[in-house]
Every structure is written in C-alpha cells, then in structure tokens.
C-alpha atoms as a PDB file:
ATOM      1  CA  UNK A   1       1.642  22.690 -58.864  1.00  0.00           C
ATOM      2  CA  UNK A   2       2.881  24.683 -56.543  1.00  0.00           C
ATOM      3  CA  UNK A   3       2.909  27.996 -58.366  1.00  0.00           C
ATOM      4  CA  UNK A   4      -0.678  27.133 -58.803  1.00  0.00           C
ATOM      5  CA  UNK A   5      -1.211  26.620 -54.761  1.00  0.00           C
ATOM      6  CA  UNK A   6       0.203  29.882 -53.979  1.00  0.00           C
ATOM      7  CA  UNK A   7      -1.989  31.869 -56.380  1.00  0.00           C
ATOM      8  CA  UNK A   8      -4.282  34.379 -55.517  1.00  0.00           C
ATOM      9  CA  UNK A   9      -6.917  33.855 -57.562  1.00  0.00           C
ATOM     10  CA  UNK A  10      -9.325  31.486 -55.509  1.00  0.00           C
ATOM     11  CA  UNK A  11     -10.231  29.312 -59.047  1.00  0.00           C
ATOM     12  CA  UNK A  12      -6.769  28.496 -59.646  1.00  0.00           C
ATOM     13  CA  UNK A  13      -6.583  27.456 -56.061  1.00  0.00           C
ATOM     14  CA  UNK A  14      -9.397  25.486 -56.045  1.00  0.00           C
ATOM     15  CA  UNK A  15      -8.837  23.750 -59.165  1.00  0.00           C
ATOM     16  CA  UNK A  16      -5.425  22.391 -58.100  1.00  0.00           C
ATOM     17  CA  UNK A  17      -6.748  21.285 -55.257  1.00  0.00           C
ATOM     18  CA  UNK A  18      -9.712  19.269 -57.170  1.00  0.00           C
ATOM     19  CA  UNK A  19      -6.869  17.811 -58.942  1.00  0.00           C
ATOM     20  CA  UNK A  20      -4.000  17.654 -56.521  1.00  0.00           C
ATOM     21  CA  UNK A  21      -4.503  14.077 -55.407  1.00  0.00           C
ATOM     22  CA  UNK A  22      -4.047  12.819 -58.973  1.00  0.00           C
ATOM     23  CA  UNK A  23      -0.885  14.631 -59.062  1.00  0.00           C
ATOM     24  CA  UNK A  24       0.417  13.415 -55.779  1.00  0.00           C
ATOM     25  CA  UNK A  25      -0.016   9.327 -56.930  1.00  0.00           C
ATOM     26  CA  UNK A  26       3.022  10.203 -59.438  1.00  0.00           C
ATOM     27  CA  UNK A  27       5.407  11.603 -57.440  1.00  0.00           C
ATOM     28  CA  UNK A  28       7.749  10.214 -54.828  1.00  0.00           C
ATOM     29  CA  UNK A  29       6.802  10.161 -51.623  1.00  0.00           C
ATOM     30  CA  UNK A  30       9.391  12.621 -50.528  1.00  0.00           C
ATOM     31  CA  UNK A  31       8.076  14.936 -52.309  1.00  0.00           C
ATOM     32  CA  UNK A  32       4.276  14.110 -51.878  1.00  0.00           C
ATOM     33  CA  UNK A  33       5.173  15.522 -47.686  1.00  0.00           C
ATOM     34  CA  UNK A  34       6.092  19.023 -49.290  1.00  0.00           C
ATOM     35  CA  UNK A  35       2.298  19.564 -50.405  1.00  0.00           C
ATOM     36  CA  UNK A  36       0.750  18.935 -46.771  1.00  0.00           C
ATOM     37  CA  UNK A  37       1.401  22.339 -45.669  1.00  0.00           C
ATOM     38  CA  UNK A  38      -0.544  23.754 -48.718  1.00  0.00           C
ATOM     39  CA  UNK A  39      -3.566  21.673 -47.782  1.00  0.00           C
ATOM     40  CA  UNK A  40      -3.713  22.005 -44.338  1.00  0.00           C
ATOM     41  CA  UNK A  41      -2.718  25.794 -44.902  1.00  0.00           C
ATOM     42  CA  UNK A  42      -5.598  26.153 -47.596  1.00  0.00           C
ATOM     43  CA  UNK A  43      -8.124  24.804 -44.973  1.00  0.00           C
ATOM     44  CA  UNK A  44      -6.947  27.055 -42.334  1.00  0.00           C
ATOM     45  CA  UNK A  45      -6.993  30.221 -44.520  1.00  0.00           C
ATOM     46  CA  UNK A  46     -10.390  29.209 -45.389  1.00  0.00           C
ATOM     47  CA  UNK A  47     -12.564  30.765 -42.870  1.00  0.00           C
ATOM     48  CA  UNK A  48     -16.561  30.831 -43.907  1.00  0.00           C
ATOM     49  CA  UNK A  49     -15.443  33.453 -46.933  1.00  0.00           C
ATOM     50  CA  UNK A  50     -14.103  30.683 -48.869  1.00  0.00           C
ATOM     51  CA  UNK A  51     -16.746  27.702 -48.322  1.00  0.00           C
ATOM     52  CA  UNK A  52     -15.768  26.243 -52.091  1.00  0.00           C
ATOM     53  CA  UNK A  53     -12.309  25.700 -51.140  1.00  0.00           C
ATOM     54  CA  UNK A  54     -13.101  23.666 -48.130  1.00  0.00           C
ATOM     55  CA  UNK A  55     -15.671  21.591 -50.080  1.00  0.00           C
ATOM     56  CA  UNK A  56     -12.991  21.053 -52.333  1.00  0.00           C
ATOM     57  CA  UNK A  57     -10.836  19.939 -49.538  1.00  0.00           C
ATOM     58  CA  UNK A  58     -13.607  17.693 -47.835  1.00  0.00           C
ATOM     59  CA  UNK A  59     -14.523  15.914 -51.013  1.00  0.00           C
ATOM     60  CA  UNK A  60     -10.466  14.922 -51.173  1.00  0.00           C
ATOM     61  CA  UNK A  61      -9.756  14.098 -47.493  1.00  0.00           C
ATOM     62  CA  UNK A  62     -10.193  10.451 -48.467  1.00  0.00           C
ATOM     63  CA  UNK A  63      -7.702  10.634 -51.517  1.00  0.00           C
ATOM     64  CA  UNK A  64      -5.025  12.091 -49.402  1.00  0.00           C
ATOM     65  CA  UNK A  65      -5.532   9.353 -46.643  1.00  0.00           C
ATOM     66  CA  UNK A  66      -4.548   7.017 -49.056  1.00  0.00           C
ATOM     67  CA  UNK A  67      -1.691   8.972 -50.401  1.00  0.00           C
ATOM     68  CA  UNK A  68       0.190   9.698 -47.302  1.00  0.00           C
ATOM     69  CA  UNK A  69       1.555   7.318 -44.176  1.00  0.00           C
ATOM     70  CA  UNK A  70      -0.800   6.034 -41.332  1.00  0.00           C
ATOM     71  CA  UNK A  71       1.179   8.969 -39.106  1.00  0.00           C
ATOM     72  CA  UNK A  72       0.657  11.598 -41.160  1.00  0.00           C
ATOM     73  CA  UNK A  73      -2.871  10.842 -41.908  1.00  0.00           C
ATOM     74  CA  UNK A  74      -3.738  11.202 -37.681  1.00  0.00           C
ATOM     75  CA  UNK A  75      -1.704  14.421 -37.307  1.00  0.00           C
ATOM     76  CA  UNK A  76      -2.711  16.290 -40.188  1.00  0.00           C
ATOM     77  CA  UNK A  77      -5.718  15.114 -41.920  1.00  0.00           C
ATOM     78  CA  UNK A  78      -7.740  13.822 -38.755  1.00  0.00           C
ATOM     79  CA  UNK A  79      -8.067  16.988 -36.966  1.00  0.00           C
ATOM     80  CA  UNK A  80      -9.010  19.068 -40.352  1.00  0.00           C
ATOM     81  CA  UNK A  81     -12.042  16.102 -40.952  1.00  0.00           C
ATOM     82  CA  UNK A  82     -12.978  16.679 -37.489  1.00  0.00           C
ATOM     83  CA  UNK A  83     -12.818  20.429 -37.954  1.00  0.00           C
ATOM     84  CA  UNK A  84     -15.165  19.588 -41.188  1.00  0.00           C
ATOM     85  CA  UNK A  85     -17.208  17.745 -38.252  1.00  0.00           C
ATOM     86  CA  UNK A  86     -18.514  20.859 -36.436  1.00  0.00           C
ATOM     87  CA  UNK A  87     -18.049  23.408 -39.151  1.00  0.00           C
ATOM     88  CA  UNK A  88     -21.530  24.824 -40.028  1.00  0.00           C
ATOM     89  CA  UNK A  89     -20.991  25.599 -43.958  1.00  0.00           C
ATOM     90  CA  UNK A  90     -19.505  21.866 -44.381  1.00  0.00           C
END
C-alpha cells in the first residue's frame, strides 16, 4: 500500500486512497499511525490541480475517524475537514 501511496501516477494514488480505509480495518493499530502522514500529505500536495484526490479524501474523512484514536482524529483529520470547509473546489 505504500508503494502505491508514493506513486506518481495520480490514478494509482487515488485509487489507494478510495480503498485505503478497507485496508487500514486489518491491520494493527501500530501500523494503521504509519499511513496518516500519506493522507494528510496527499491533501496538502493537493492544491486545486488535483481536485479528484481531495474528493477522494473528503468522501473517506469519516472512515478514518473511525479507524484512528479520539486524539488523532482532532489533530489530524479535524483541521483537513475544516480545510474541506472553506475550500472552493470541495
């Protein structure tokens, strides 16, 4: 998953990311942390160019929430759904 993540190509991006929350109910929790940085990194990298990976993102904010502890869910995924708030293409 994470070879896919660091790809290039924005459709192999975005479809691990459509998918990613699936693969983050199987593993451990431990190891569910190591994939925050590629979706708040994803988001960031973004910009208006890439409006299709932020929808992707949007639609799975909820998924993640559930996935991760209350903690991690304020500092990380909060502030990207309030980003999502006031961003015109979202």
């Amino acid at each position: 998953m994470e070879r896919f993540l660091k790809d290039k190509s924005t459709d192999i991006k975005m479809s691990s990311l459509k998918n990613m929350h699936i693969f983050l109910q199987e593993i451990s929790m431990e190891k569910r942390t190591t994939f925050i940085k590629y979706i708040v990194s994803t988001f960031d990298e973004a910009g208006k160019a890439e409006w299709r990976l932020k929808q992707v993102l949007a639609q799975n904010l909820g998924n993640y929430s559930t996935l991760f502890e209350a903690q991690t869910v304020y500092s990380e995924f909060i502030p990207m759904f309030l980003k999502f708030c006031s961003d015109n293409v979202s």
